[in-house]
C-alpha atoms as a PDB file:
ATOM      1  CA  UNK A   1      -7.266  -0.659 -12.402  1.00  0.00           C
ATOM      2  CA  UNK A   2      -7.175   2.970 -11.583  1.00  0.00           C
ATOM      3  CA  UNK A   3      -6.815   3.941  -7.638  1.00  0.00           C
ATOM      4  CA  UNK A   4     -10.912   4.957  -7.738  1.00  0.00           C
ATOM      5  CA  UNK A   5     -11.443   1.321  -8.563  1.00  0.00           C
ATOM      6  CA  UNK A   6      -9.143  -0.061  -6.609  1.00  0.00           C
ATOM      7  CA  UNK A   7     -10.627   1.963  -3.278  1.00  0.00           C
ATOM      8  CA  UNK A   8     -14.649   1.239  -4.820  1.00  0.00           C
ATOM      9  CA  UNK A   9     -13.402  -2.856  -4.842  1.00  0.00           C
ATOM     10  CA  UNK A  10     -11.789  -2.520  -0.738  1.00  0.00           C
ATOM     11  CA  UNK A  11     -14.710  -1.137   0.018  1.00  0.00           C
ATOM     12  CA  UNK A  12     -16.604  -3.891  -1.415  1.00  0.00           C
ATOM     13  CA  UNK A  13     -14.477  -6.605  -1.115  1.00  0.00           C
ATOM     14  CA  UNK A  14     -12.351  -5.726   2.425  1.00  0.00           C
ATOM     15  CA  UNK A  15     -13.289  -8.973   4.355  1.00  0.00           C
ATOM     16  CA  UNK A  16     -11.545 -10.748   1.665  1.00  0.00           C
ATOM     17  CA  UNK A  17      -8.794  -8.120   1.428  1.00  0.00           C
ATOM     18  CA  UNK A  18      -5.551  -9.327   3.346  1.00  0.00           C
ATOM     19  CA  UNK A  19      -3.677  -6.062   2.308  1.00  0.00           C
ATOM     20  CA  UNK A  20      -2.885  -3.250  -0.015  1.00  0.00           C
ATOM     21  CA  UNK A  21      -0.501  -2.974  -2.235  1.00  0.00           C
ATOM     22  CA  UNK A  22      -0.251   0.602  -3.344  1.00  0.00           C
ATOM     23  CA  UNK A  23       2.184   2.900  -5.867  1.00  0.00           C
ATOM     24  CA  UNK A  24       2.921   6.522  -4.884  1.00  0.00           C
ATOM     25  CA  UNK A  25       2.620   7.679  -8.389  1.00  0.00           C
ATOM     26  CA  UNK A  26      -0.939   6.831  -9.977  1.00  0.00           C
ATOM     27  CA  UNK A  27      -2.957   8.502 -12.892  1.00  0.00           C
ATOM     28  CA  UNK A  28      -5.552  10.668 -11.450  1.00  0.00           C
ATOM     29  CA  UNK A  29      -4.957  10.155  -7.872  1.00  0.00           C
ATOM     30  CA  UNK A  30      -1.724   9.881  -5.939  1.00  0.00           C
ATOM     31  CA  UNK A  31      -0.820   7.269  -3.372  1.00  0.00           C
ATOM     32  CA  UNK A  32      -0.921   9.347  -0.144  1.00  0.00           C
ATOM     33  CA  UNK A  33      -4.535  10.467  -1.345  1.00  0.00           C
ATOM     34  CA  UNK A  34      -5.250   6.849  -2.101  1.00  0.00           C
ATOM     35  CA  UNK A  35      -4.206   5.918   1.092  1.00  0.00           C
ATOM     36  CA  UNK A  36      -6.230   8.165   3.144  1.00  0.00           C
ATOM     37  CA  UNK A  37      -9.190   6.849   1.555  1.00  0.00           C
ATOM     38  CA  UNK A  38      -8.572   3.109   2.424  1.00  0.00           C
ATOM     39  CA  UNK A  39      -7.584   4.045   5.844  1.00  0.00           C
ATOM     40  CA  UNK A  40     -11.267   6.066   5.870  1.00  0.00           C
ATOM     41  CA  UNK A  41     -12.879   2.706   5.318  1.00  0.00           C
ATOM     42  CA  UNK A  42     -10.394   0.724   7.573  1.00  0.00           C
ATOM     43  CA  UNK A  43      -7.841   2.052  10.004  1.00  0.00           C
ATOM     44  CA  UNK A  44      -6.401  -1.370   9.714  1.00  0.00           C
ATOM     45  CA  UNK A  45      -5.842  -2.466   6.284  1.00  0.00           C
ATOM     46  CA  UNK A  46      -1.710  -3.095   5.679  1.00  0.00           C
ATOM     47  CA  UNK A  47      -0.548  -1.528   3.205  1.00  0.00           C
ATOM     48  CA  UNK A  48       3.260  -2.005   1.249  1.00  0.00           C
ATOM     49  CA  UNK A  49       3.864   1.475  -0.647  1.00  0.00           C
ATOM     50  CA  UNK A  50       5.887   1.272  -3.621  1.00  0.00           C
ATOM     51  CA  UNK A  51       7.651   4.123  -5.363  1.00  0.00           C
ATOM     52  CA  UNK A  52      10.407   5.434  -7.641  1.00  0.00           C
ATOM     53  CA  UNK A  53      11.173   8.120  -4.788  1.00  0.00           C
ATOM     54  CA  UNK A  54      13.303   7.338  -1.894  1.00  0.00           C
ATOM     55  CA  UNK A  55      11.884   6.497   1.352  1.00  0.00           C
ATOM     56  CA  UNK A  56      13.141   9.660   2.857  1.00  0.00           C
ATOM     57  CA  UNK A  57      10.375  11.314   0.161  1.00  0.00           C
ATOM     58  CA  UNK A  58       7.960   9.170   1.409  1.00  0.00           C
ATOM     59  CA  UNK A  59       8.013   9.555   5.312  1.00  0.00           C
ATOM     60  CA  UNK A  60       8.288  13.313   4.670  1.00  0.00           C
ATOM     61  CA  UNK A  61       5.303  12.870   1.993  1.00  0.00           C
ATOM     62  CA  UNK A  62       2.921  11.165   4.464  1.00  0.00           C
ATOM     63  CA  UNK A  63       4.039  12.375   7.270  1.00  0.00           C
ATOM     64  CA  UNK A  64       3.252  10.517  10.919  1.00  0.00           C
ATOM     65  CA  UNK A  65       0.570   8.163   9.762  1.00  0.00           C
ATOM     66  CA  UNK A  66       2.208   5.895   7.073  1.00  0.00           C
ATOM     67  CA  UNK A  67       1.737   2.583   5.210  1.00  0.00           C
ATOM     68  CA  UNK A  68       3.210  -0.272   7.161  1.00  0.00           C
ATOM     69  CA  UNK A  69       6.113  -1.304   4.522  1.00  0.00           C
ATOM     70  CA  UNK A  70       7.571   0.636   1.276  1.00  0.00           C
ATOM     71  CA  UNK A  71       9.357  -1.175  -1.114  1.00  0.00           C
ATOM     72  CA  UNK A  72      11.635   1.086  -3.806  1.00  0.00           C
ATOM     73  CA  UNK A  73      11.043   0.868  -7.441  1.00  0.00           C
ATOM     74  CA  UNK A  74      12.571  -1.212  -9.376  1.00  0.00           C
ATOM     75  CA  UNK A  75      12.642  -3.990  -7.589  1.00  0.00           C
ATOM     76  CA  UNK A  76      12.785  -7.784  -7.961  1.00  0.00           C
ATOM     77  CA  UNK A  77       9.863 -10.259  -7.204  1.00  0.00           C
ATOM     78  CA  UNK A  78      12.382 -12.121  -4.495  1.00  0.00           C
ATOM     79  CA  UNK A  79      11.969  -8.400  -2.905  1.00  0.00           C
ATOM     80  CA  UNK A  80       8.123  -8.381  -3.141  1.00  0.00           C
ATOM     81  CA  UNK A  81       7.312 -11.146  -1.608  1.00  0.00           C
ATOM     82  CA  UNK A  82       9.702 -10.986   1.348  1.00  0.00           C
ATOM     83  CA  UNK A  83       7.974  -7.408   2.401  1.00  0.00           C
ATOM     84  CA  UNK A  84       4.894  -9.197   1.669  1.00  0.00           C
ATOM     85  CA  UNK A  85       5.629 -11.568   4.026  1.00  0.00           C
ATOM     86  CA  UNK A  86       6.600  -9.539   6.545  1.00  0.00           C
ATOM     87  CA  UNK A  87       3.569  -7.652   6.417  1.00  0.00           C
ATOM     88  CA  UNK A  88       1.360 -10.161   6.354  1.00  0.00           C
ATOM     89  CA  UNK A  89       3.118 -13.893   7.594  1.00  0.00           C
ATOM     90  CA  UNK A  90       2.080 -17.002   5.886  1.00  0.00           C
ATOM     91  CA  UNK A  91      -0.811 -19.062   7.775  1.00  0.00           C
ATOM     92  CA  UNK A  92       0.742 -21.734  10.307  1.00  0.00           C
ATOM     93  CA  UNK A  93       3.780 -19.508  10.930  1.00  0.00           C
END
């Protein structure tokens, strides 16, 4: 899914959307860009940025409104799902 689709389906689907996750480097569009746009249709939506680029880059790439978590590329799925979960913590927690 390119990031168009991707913002077309939150906009359709964001009631069933618990969050976003979102690369900095995309075909066509990048992930700050991408990121405005969700934010456009919801000033809420988490969102876990992940990139090659350091997370130095990133804060000085987005600058003081930022996506909750960032997660550096490569990384394993024991990695994932622990900033997932601190994003976004499992029902009955």
């Amino acid at each position: 899914m390119n990031p168009i689709e991707g913002i077309e389906l939150y906009r359709r689907r964001q009631r069933d959307i618990a969050m976003v996750i979102l690369d900095y480097s995309m075909p066509g569009m990048d992930g700050r860009v991408a990121f405005e746009e969700l934010r456009k249709i919801s000033k809420s939506i988490p969102v876990l940025l992940c990139s090659g680029y350091t997370e130095e880059e990133m804060k000085s790439a987005f600058g003081d409104i930022r996506p909750n978590s960032f997660i550096k590329k490569p990384y394993r799925p024991i990695e994932l799902l622990e900033r997932v979960d601190s994003i976004i913590p499992a029902k009955g927690s």
